[in-house]
Protein backbone atom coordinates (compact mmCIF):
# COMPACT_ATOMS: atom_id res chain seq x y z
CA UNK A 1 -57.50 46.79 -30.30
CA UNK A 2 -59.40 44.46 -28.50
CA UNK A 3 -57.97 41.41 -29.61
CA UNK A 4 -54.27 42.88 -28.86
CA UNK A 5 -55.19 43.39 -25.45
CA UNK A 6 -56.56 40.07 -24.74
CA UNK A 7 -52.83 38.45 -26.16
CA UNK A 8 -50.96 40.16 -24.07
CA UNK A 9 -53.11 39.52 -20.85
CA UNK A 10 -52.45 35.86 -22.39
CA UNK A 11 -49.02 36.08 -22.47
CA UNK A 12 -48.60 37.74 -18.70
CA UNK A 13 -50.94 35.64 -16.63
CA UNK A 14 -49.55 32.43 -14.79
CA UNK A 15 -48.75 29.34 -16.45
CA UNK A 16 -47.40 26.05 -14.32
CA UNK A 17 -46.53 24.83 -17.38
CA UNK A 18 -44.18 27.62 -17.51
CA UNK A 19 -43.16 27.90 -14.10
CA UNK A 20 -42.20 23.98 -14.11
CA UNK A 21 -40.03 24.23 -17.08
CA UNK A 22 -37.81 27.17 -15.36
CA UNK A 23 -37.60 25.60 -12.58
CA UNK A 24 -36.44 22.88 -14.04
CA UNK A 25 -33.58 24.47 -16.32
CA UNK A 26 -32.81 26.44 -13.17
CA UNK A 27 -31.91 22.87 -10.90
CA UNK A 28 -30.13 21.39 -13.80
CA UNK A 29 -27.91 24.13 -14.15
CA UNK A 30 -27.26 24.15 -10.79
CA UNK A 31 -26.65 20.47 -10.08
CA UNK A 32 -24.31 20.74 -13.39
CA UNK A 33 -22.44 23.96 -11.85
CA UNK A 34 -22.23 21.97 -8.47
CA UNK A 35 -21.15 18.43 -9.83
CA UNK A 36 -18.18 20.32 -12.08
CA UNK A 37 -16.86 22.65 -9.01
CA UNK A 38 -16.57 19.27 -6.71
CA UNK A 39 -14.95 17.53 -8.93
CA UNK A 40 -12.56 20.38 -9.81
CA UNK A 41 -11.84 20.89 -6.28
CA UNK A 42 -10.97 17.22 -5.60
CA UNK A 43 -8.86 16.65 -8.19
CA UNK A 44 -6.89 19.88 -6.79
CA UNK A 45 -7.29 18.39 -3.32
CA UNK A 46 -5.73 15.21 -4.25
CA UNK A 47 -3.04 16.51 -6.42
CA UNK A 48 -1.87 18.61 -3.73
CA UNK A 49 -2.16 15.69 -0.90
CA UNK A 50 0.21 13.80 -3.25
CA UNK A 51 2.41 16.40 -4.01
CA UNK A 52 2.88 17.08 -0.54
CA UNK A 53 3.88 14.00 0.32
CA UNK A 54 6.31 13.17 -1.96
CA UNK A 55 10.43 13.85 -1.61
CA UNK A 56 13.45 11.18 -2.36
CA UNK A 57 13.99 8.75 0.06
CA UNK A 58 17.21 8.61 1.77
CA UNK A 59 19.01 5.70 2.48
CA UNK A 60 19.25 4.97 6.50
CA UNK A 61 20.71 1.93 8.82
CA UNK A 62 18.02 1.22 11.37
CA UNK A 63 17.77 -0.29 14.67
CA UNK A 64 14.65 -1.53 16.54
CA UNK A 65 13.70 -0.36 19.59
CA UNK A 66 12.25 -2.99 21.79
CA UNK A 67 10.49 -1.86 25.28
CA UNK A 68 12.73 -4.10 27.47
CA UNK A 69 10.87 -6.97 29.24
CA UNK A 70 8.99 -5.61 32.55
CA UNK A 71 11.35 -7.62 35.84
CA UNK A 72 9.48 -9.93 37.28
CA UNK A 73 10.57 -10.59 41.36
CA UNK A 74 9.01 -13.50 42.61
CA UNK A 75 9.74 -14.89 46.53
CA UNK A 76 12.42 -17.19 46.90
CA UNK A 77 13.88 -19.78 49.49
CA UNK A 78 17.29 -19.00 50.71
CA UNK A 79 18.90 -22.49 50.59
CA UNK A 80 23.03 -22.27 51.45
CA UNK A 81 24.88 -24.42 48.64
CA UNK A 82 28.57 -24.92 48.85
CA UNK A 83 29.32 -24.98 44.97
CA UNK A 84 27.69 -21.81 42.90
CA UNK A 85 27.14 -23.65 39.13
CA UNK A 86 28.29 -20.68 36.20
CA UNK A 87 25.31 -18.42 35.14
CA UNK A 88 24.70 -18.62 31.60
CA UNK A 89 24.50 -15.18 29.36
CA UNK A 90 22.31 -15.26 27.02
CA UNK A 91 22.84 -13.41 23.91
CA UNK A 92 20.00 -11.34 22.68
CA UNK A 93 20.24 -10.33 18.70
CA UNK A 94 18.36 -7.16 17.67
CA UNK A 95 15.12 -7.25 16.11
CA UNK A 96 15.85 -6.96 12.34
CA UNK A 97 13.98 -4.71 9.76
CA UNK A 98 10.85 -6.67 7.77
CA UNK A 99 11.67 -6.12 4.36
CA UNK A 100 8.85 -8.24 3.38
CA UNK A 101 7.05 -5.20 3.98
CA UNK A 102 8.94 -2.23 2.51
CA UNK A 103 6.40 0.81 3.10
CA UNK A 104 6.25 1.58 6.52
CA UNK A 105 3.72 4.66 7.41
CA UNK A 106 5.80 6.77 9.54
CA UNK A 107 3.84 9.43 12.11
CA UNK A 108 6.77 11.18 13.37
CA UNK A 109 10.70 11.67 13.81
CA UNK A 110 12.00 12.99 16.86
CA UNK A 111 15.53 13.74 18.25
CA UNK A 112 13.74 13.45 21.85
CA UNK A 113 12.91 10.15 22.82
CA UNK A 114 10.53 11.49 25.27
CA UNK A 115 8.39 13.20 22.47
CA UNK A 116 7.89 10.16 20.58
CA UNK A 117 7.06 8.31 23.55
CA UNK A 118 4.44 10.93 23.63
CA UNK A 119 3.24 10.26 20.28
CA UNK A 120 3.04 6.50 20.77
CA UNK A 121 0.67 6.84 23.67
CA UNK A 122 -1.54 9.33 21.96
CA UNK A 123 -1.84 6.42 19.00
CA UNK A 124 -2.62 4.23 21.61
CA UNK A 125 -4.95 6.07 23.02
CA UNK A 126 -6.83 6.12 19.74
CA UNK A 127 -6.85 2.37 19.75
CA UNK A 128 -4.15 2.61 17.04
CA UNK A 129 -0.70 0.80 17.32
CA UNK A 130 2.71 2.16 17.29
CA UNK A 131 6.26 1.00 18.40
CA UNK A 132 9.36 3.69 17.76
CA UNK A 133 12.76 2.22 15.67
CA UNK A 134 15.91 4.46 16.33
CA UNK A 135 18.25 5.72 12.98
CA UNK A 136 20.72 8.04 12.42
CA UNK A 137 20.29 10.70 10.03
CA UNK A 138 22.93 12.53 7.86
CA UNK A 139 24.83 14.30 10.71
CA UNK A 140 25.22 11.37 12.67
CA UNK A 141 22.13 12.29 14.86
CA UNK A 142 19.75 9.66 16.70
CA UNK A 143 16.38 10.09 15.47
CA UNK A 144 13.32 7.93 17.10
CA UNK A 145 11.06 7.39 14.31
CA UNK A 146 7.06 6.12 15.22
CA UNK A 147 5.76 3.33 12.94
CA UNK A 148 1.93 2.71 12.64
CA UNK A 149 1.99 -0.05 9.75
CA UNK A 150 3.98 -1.81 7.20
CA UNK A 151 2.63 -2.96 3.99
CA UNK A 152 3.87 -4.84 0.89
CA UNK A 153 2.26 -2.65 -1.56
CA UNK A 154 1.87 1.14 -1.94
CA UNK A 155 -1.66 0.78 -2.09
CA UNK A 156 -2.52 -0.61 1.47
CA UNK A 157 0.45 1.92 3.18
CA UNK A 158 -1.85 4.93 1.39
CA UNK A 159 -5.59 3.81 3.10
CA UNK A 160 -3.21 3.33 6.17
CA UNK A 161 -1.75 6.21 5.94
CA UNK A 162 -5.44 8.25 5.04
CA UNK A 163 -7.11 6.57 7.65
CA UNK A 164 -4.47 8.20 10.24
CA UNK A 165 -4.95 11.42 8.58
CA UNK A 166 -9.09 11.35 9.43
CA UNK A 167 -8.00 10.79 12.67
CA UNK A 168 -5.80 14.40 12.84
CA UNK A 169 -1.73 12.60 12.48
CA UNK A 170 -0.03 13.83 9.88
CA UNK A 171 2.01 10.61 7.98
CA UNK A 172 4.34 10.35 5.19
CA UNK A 173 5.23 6.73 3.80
CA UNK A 174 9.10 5.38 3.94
CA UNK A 175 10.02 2.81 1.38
CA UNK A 176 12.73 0.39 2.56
């Protein structure tokens, strides 16, 4: 009867009680749902930026490759001496590897020396430095690797290497 009625008009008009309480379950299951597919996804993300990254390091001799010193010509007085003295050579030893600082973050290997000359000025241009070492791979080939850092600890080479990567170069880390 009657009374039936009025319980089910009860039970279908609007309640904020109601309404608060489902929205309520309804963001919490969402911000759950959210929070658990981010963190899925990064730990995917950073086990595949690590596995990418890692392969055996090969054992290589290395040279440095110092720019050579800019000439400088400055003006002169010609003054006519009847005894030249000997001109001293001076010896000039290469630059030798740190290995106080065994992981170096390397951007790129080229055969072309132009190519990596490329790459340096494109660092520098990002207000990033960069110098290239030559060193000869397997088949006897010169290869001009570009250096961006050297670290002591595998730690400090990785930000290096991540901060290069937010800025679009693609690294990898040599241990020496």
């Amino acid at each position: 009867g009657l009374g039936d009625l009025l319980r089910e008009k009860e039970r279908l008009e609007f309640s904020w009680v109601k309404t608060i309480v489902s929205l309520l379950v309804i963001i919490g299951g969402v911000y759950i749902g959210v929070h658990f597919i981010f963190r899925f996804a990064k730990s995917i993300i950073d086990d595949s930026v690590s596995v990418k990254y890692t392969h055996p390091v090969k054992e290589i001799s290395a040279e440095v490759y110092v720019p050579p010193e800019p000439k400088v010509i400055a003006k002169a007085t010609i003054v006519s001496v009847k005894k030249e003295a000997p001109v001293k050579k001076e010896t000039v030893e290469p630059k030798k590897v740190d290995n106080t600082h065994p992981y170096k973050v390397i951007v790129g290997s080229y055969v072309s020396k132009k190519n990596a000359m490329i790459l340096v000025s494109k660092l520098k241009t990002k207000g990033l430095n960069a110098f290239i070492w030559t060193s000869k791979n397997n088949e006897g080939q010169v290869l001009y690797r570009i250096q961006s850092g050297a670290f002591k600890n595998l730690t400090l080479a990785k930000k290096h290497k991540h901060m290069l990567s937010k800025k679009g170069f693609d690294t990898y880390i040599l241990k020496k």
